[in-house]
PDB file of N, CA and C in Angstrom:
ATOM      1  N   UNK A   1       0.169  -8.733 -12.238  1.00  0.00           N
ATOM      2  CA  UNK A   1      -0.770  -7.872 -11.542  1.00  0.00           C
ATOM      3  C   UNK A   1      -1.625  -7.153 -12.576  1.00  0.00           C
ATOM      4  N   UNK A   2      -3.145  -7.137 -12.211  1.00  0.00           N
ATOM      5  CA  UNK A   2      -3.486  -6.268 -12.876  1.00  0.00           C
ATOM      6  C   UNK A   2      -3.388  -4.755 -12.988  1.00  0.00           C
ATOM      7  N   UNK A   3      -3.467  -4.362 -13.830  1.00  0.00           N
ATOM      8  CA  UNK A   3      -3.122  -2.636 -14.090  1.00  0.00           C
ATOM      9  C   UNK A   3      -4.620  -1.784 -13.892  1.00  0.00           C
ATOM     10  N   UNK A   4      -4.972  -0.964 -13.268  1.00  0.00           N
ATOM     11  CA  UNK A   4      -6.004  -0.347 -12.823  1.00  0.00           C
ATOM     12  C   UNK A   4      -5.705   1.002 -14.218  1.00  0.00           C
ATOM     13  N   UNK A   5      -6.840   0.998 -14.626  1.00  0.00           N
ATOM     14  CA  UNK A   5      -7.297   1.867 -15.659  1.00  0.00           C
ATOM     15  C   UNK A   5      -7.833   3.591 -14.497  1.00  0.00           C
ATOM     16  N   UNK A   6      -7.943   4.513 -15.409  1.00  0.00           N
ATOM     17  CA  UNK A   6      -8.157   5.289 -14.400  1.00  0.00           C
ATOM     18  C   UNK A   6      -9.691   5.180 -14.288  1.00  0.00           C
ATOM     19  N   UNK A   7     -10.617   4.742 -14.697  1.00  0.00           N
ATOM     20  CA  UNK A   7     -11.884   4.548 -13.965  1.00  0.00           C
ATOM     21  C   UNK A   7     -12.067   3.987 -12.946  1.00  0.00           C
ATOM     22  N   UNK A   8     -11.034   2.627 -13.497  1.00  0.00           N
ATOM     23  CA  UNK A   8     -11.592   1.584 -12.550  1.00  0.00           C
ATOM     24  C   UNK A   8     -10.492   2.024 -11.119  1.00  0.00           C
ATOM     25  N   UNK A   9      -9.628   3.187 -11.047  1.00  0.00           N
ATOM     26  CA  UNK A   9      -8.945   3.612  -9.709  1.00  0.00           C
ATOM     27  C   UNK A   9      -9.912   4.364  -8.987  1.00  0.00           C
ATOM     28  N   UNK A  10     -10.696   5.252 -10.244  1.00  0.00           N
ATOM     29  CA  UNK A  10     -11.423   6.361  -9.663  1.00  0.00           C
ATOM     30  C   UNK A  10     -13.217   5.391  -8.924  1.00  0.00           C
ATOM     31  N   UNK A  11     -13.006   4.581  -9.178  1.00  0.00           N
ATOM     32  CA  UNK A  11     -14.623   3.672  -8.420  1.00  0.00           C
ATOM     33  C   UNK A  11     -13.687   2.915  -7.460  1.00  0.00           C
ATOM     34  N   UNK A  12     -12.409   2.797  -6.629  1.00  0.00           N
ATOM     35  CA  UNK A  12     -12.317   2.715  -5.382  1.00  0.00           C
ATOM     36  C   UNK A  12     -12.483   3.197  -4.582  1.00  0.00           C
ATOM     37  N   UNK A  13     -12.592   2.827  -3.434  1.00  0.00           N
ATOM     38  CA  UNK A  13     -13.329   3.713  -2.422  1.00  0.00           C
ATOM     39  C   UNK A  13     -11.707   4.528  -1.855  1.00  0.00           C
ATOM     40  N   UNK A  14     -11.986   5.824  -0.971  1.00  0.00           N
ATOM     41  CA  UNK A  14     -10.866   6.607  -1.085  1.00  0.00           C
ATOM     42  C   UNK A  14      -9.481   4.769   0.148  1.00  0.00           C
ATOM     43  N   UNK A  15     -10.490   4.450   1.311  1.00  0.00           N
ATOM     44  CA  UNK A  15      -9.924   3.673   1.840  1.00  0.00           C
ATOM     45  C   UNK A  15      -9.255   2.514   1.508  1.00  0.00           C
ATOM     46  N   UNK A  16      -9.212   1.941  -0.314  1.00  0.00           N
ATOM     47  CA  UNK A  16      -8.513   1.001  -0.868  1.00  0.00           C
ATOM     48  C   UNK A  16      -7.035   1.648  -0.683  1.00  0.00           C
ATOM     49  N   UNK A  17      -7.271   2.602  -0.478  1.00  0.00           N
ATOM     50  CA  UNK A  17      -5.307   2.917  -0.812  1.00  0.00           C
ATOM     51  C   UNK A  17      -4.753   2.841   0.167  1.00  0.00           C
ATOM     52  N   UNK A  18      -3.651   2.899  -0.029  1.00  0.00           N
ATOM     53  CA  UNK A  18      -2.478   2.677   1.727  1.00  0.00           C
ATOM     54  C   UNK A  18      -2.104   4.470   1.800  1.00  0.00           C
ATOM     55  N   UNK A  19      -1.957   4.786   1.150  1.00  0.00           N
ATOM     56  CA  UNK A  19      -1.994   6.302   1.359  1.00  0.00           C
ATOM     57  C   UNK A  19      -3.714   7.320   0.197  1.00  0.00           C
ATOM     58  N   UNK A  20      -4.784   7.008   1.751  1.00  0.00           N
ATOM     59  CA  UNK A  20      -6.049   7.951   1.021  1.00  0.00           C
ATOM     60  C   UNK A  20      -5.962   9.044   0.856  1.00  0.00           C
ATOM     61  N   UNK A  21      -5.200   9.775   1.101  1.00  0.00           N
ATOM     62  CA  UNK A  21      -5.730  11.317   0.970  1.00  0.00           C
ATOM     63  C   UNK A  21      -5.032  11.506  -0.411  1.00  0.00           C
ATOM     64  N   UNK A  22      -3.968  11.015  -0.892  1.00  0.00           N
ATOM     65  CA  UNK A  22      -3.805  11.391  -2.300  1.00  0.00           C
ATOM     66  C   UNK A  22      -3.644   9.970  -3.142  1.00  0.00           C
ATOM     67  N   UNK A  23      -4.342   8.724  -2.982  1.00  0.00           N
ATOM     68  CA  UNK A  23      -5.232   7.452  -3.996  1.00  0.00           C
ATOM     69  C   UNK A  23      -3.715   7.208  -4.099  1.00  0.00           C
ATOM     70  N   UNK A  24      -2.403   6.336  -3.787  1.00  0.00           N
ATOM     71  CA  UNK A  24      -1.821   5.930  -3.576  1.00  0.00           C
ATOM     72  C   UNK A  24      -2.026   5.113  -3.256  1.00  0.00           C
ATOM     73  N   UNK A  25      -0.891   3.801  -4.105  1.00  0.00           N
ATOM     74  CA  UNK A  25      -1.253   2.514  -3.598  1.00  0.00           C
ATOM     75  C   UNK A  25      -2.475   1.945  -3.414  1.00  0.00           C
ATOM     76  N   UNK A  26      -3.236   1.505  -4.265  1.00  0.00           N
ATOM     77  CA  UNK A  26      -4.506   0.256  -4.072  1.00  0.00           C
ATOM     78  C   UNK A  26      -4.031  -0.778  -3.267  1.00  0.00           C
ATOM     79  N   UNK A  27      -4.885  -1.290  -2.601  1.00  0.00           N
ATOM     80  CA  UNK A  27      -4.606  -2.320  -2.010  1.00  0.00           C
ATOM     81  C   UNK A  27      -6.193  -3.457  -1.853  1.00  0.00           C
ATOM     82  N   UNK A  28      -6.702  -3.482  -3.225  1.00  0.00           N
ATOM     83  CA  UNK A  28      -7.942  -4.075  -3.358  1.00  0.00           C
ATOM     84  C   UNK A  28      -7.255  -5.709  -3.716  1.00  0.00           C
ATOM     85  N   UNK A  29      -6.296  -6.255  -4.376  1.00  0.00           N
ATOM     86  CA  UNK A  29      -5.887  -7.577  -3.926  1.00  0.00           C
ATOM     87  C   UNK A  29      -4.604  -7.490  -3.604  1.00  0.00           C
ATOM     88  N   UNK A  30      -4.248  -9.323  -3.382  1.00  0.00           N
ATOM     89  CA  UNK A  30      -2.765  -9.659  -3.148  1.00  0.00           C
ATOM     90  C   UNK A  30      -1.338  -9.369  -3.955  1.00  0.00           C
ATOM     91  N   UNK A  31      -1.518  -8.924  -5.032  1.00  0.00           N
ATOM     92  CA  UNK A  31      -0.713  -8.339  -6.147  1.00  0.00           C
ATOM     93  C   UNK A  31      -0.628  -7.184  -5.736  1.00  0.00           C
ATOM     94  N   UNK A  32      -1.691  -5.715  -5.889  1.00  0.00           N
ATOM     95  CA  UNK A  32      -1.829  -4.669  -5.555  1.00  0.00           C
ATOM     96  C   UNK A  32      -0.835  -4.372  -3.959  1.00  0.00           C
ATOM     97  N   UNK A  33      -1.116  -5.404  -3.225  1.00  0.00           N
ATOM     98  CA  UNK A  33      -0.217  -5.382  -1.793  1.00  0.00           C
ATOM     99  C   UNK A  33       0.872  -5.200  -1.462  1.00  0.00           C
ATOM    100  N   UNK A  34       1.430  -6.832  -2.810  1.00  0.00           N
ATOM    101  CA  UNK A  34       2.505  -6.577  -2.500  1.00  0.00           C
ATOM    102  C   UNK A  34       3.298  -5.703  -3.125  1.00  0.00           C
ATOM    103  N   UNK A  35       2.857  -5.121  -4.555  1.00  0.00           N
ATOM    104  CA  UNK A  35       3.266  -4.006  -4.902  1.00  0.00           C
ATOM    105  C   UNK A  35       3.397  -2.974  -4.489  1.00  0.00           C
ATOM    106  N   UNK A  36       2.315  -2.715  -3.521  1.00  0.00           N
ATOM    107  CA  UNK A  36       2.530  -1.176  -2.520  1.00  0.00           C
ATOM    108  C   UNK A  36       3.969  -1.747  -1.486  1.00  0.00           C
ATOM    109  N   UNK A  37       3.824  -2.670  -1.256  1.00  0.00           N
ATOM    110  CA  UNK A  37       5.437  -3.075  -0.113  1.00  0.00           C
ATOM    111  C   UNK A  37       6.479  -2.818  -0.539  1.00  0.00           C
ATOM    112  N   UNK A  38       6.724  -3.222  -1.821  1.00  0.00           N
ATOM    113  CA  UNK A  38       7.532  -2.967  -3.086  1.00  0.00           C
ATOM    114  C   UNK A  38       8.423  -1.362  -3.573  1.00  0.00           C
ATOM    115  N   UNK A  39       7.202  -0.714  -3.527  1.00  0.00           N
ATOM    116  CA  UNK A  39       7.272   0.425  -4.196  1.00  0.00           C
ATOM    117  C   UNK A  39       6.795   1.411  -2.722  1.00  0.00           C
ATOM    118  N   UNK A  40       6.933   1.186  -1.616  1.00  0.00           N
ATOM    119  CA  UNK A  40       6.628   1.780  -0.614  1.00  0.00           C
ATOM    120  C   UNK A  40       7.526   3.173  -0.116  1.00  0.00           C
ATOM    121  N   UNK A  41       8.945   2.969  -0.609  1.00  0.00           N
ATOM    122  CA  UNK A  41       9.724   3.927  -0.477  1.00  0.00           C
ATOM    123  C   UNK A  41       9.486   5.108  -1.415  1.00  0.00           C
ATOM    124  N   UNK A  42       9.316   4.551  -2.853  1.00  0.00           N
ATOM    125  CA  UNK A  42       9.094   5.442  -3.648  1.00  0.00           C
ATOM    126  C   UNK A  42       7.778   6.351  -3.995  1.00  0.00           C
ATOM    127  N   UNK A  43       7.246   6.393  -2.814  1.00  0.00           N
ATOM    128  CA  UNK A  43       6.211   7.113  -2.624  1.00  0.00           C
ATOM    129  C   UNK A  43       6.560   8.807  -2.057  1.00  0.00           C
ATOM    130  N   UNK A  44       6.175   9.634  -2.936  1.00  0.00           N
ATOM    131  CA  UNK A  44       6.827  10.973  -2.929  1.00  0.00           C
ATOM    132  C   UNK A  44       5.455  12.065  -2.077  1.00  0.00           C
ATOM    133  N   UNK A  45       6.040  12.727  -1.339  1.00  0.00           N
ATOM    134  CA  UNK A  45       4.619  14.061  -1.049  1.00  0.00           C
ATOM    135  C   UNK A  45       4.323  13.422   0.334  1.00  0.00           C
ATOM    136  N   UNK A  46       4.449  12.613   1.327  1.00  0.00           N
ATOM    137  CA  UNK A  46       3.692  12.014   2.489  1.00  0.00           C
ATOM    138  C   UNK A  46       4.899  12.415   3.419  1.00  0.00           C
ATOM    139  N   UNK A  47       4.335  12.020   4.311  1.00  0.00           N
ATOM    140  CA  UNK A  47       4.942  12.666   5.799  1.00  0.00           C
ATOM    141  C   UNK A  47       5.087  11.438   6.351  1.00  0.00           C
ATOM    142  N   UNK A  48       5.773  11.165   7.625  1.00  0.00           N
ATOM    143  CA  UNK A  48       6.356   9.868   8.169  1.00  0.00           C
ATOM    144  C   UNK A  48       5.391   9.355   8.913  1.00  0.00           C
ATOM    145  N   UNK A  49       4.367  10.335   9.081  1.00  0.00           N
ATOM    146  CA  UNK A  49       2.447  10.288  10.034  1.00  0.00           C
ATOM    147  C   UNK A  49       2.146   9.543   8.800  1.00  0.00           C
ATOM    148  N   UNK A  50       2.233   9.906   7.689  1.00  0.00           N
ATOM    149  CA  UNK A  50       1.134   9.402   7.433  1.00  0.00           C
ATOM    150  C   UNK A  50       2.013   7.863   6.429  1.00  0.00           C
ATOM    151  N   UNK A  51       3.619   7.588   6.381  1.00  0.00           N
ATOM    152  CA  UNK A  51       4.084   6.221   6.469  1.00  0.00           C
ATOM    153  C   UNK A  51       3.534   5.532   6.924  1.00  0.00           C
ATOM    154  N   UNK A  52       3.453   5.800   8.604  1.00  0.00           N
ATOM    155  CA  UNK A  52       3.164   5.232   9.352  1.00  0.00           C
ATOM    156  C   UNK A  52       1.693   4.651   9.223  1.00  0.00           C
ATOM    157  N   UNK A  53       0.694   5.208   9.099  1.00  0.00           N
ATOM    158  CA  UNK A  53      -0.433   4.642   9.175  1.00  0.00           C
ATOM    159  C   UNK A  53      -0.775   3.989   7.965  1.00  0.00           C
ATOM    160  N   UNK A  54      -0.328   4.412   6.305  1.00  0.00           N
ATOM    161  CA  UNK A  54      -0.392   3.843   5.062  1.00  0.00           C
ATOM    162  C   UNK A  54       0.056   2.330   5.442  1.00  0.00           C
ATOM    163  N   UNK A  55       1.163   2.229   6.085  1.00  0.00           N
ATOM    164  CA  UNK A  55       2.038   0.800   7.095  1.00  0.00           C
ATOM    165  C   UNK A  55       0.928  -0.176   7.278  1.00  0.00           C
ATOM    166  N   UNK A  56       0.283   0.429   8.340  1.00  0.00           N
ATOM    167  CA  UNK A  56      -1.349  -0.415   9.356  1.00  0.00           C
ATOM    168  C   UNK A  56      -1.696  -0.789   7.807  1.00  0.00           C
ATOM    169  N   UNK A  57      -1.982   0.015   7.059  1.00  0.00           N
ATOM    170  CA  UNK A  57      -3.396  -0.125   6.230  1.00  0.00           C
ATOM    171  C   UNK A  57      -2.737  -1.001   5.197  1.00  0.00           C
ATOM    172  N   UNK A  58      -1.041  -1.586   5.007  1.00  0.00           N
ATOM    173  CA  UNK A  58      -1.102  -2.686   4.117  1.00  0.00           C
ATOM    174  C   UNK A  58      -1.079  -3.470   4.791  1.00  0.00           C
ATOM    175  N   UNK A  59       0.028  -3.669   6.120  1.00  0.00           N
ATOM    176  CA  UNK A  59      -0.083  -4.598   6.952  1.00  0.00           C
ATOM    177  C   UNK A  59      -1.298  -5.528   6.891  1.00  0.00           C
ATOM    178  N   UNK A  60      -2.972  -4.621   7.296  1.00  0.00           N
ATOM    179  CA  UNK A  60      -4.128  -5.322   7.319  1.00  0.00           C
ATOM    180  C   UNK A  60      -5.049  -5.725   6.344  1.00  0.00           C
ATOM    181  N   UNK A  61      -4.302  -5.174   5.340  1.00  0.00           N
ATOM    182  CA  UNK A  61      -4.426  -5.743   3.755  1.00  0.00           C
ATOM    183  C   UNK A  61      -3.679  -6.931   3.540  1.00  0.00           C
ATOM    184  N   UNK A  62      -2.704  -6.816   4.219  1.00  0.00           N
ATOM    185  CA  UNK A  62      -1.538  -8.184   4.365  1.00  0.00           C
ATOM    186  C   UNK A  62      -2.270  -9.728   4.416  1.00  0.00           C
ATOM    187  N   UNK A  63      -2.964  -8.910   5.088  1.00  0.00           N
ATOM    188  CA  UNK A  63      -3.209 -10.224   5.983  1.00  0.00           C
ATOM    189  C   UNK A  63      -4.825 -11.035   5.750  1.00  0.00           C
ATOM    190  N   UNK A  64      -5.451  -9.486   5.006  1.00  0.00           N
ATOM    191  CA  UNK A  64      -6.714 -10.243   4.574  1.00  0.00           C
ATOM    192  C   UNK A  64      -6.184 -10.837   3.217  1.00  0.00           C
ATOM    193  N   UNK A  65      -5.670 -10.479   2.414  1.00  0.00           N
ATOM    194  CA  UNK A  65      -5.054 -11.521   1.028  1.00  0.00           C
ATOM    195  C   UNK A  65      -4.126 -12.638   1.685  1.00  0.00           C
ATOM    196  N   UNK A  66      -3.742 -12.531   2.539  1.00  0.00           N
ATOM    197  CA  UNK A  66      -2.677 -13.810   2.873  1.00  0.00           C
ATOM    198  C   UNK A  66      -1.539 -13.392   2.026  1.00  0.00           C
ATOM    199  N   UNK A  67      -0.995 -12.148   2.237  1.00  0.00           N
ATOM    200  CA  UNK A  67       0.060 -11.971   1.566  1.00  0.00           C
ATOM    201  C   UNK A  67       1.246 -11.710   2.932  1.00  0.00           C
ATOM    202  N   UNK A  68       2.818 -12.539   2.928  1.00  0.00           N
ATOM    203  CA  UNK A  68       3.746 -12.944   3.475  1.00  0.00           C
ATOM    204  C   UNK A  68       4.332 -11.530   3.739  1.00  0.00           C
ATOM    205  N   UNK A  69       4.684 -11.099   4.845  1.00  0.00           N
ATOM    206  CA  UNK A  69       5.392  -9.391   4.891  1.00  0.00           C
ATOM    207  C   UNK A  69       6.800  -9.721   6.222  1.00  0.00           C
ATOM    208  N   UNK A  70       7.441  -9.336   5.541  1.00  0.00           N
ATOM    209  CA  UNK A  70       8.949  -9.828   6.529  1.00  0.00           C
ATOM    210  C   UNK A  70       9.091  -8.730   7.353  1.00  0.00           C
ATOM    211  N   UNK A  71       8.863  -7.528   6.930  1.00  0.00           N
ATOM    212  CA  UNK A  71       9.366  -6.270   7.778  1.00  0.00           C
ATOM    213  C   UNK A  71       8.004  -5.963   8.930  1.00  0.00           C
ATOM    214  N   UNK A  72       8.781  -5.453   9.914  1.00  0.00           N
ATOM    215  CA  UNK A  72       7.734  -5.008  11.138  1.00  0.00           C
ATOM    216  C   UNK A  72       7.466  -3.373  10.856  1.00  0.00           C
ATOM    217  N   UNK A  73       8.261  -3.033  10.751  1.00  0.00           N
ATOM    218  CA  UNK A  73       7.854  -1.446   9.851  1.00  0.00           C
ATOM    219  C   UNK A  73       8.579  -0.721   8.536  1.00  0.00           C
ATOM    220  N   UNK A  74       7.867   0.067   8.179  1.00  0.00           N
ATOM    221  CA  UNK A  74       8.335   0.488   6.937  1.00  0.00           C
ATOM    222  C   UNK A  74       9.466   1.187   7.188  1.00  0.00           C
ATOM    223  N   UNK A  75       9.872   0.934   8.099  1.00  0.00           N
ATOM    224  CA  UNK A  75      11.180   1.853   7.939  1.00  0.00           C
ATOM    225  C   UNK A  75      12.408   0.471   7.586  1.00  0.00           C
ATOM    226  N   UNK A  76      11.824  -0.179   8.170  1.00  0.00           N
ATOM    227  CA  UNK A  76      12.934  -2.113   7.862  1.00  0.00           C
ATOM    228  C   UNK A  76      12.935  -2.350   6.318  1.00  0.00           C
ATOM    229  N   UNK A  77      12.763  -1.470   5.139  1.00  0.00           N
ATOM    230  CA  UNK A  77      12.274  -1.890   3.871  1.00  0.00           C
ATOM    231  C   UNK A  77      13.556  -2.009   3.378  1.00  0.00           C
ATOM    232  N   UNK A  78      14.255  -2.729   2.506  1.00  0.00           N
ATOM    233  CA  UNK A  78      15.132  -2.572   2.243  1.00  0.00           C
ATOM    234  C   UNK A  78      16.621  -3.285   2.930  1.00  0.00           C
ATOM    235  N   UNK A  79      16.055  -3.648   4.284  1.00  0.00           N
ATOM    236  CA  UNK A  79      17.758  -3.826   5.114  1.00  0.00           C
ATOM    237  C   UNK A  79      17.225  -4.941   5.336  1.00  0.00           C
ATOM    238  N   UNK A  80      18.256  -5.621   4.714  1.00  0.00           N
ATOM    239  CA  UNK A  80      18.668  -7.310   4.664  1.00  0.00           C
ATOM    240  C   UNK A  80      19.821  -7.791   5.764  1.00  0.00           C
TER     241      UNK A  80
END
């Protein structure tokens, strides 16, 4: 995956992230995606409102990269 420099985080638009209000998680490609799926728990400071909708916003990132997502919600992360 590529590594986002802080310029090139700060020239995304606030809506690349799965959580916008504090630039969390890019989700500008299929790497970036599945890394936010990845690292989705370990996201510190958010509320379960706003899990929830960061969720939609990889989900439909999911799906414009064609990236594979097993869980139906972020709360399924983890349980095998």
């Amino acid at each position: 995956m590529a590594k986002l420099n802080a310029e090139e985080r700060n020239d995304l638009d606030k809506g690349q992230f799965a959580f916008p209000d504090t630039r969390k998680e890019p989700l500008e490609n299929a790497a970036h995606v599945r890394n936010a799926i990845a690292r989705f728990n370990q996201v510190k400071g958010v509320s379960d409102t706003e899990r929830d909708a960061a969720w939609k916003r990889i989900k439909a990132a999911a799906k414009r990269f064609d990236v594979a997502v097993q869980e139906d919600s972020w709360r399924d992360i983890g349980k095998d």
